[in-house]
C-alpha atoms as a PDB file:
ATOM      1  CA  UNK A   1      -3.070  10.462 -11.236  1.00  0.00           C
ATOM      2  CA  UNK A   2      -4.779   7.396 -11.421  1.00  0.00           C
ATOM      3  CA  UNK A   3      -3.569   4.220 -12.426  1.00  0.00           C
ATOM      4  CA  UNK A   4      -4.865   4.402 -15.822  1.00  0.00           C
ATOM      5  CA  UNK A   5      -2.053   7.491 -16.546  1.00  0.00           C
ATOM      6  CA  UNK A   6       0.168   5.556 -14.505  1.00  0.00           C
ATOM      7  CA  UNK A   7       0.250   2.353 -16.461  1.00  0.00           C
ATOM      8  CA  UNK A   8       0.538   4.987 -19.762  1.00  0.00           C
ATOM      9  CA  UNK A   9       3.193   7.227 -18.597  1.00  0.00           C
ATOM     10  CA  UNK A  10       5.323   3.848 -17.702  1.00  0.00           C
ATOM     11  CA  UNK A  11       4.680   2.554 -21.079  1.00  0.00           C
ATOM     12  CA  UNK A  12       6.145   5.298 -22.835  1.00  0.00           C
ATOM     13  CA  UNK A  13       9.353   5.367 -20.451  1.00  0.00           C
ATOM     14  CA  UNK A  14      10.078   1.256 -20.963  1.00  0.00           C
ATOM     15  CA  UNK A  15       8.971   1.535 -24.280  1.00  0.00           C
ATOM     16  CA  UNK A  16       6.490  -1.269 -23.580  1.00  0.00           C
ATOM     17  CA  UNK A  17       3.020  -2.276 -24.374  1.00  0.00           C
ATOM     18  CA  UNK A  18       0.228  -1.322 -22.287  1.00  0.00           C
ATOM     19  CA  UNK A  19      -0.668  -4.477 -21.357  1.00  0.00           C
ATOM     20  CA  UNK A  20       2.753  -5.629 -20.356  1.00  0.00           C
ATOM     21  CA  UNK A  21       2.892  -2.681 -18.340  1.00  0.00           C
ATOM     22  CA  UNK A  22      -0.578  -3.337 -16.539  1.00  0.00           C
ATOM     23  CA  UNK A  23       0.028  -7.422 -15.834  1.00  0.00           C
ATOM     24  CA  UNK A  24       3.520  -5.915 -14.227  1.00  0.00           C
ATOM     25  CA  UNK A  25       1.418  -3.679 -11.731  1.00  0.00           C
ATOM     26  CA  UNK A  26      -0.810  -5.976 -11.021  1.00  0.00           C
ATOM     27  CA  UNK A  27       1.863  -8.786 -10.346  1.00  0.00           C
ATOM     28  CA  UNK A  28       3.376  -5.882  -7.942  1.00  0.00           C
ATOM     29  CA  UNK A  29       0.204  -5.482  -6.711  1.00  0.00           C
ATOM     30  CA  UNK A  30      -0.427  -8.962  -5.433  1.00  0.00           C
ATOM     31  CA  UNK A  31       3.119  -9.551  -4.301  1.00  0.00           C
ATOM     32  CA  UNK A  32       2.854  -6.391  -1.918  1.00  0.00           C
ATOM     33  CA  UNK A  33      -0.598  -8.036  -0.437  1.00  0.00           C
ATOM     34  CA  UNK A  34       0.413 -11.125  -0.552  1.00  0.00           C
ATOM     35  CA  UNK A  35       3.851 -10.200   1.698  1.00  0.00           C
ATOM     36  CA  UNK A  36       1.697  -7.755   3.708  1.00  0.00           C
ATOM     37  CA  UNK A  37      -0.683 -10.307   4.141  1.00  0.00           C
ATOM     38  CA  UNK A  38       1.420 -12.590   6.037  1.00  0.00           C
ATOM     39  CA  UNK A  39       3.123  -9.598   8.175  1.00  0.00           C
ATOM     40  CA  UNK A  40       6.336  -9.388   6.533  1.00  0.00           C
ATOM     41  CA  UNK A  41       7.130  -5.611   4.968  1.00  0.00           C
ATOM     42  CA  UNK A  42       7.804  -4.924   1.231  1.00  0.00           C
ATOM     43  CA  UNK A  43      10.767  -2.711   0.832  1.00  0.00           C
ATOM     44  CA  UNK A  44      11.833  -0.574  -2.308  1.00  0.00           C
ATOM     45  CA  UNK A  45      15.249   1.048  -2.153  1.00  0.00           C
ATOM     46  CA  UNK A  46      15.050   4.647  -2.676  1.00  0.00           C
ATOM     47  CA  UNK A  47      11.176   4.670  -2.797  1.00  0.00           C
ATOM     48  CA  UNK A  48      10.091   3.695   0.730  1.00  0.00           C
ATOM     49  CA  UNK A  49       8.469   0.427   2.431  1.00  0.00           C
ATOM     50  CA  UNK A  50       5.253  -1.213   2.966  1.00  0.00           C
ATOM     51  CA  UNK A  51       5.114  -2.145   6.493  1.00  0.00           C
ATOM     52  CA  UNK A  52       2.105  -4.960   7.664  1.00  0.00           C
ATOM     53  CA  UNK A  53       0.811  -3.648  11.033  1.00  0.00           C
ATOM     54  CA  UNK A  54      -1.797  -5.881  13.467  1.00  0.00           C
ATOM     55  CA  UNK A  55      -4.517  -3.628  15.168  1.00  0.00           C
ATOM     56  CA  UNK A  56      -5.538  -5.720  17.958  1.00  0.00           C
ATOM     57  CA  UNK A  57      -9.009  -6.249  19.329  1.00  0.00           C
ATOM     58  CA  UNK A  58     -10.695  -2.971  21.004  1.00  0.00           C
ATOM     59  CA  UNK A  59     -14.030  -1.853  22.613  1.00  0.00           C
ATOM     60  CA  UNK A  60     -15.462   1.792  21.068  1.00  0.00           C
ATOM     61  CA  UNK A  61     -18.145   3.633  22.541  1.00  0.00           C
ATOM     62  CA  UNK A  62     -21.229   5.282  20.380  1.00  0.00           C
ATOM     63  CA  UNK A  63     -21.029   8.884  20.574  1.00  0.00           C
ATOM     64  CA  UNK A  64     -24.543   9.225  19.859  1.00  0.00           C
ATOM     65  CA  UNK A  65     -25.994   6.542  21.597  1.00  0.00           C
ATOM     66  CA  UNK A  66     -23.399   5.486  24.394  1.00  0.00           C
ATOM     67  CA  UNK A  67     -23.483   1.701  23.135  1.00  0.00           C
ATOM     68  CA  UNK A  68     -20.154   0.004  23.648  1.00  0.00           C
ATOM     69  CA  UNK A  69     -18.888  -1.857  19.971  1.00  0.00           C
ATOM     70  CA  UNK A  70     -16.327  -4.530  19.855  1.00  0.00           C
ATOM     71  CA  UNK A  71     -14.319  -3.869  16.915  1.00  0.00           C
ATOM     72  CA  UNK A  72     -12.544  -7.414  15.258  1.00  0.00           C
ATOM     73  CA  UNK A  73      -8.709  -7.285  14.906  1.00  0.00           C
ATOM     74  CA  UNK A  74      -7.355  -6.434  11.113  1.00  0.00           C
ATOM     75  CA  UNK A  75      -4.453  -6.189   9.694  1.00  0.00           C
ATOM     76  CA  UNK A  76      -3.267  -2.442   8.211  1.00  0.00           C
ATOM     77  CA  UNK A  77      -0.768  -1.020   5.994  1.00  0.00           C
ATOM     78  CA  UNK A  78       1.317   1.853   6.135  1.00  0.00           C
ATOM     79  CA  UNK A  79       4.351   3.311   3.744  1.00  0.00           C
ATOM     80  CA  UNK A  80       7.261   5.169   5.014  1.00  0.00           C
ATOM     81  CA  UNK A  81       8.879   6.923   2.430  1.00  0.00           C
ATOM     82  CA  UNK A  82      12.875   6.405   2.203  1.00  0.00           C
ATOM     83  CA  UNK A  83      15.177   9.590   2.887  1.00  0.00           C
ATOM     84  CA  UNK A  84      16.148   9.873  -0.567  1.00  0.00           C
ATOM     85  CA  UNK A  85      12.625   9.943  -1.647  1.00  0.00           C
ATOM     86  CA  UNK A  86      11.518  12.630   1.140  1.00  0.00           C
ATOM     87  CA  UNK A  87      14.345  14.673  -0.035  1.00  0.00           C
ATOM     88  CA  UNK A  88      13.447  14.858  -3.809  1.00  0.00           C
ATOM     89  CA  UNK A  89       9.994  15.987  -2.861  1.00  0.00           C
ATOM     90  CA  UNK A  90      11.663  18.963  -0.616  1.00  0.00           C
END
């Protein structure tokens, strides 16, 4: 699904406009990067959180060539599904 049938699919269940429907994913949207942004985690009762993680600094090696690469911190993020949510999809 892609967000296109998303956006229609959630129309149709709040009996909403499209467009409504689309500026309220997108405001989603940017307050989930926003709050993962700054490290904090985003968390949706009954669907699951969005957690911020740090990888730090590291050195990787080349396979092919053997050169050593310094690869810059950056910020990830990961979801973790709630119980009730892992238990619907069993």
């Amino acid at each position: 699904m892609d967000s296109k049938m998303l956006v229609e699919i959630l129309s149709k269940r709040m009996n909403r406009k499209q467009e409504d429907v689309e500026k309220l994913l997108d405001a989603f949207i940017t307050a989930v990067k926003s709050r993962c942004g700054e490290l904090d985690s985003v968390a949706i009762p009954g669907f699951g959180t969005f957690e911020a993680k740090k990888r730090l600094e590291r050195i990787s090696v080349n396979p092919a060539t053997g050169k050593r690469m310094l690869i810059p911190p950056k910020i990830t993020i990961s979801f973790k599904p709630s119980a009730l949510l892992k238990n619907k999809l069993r």
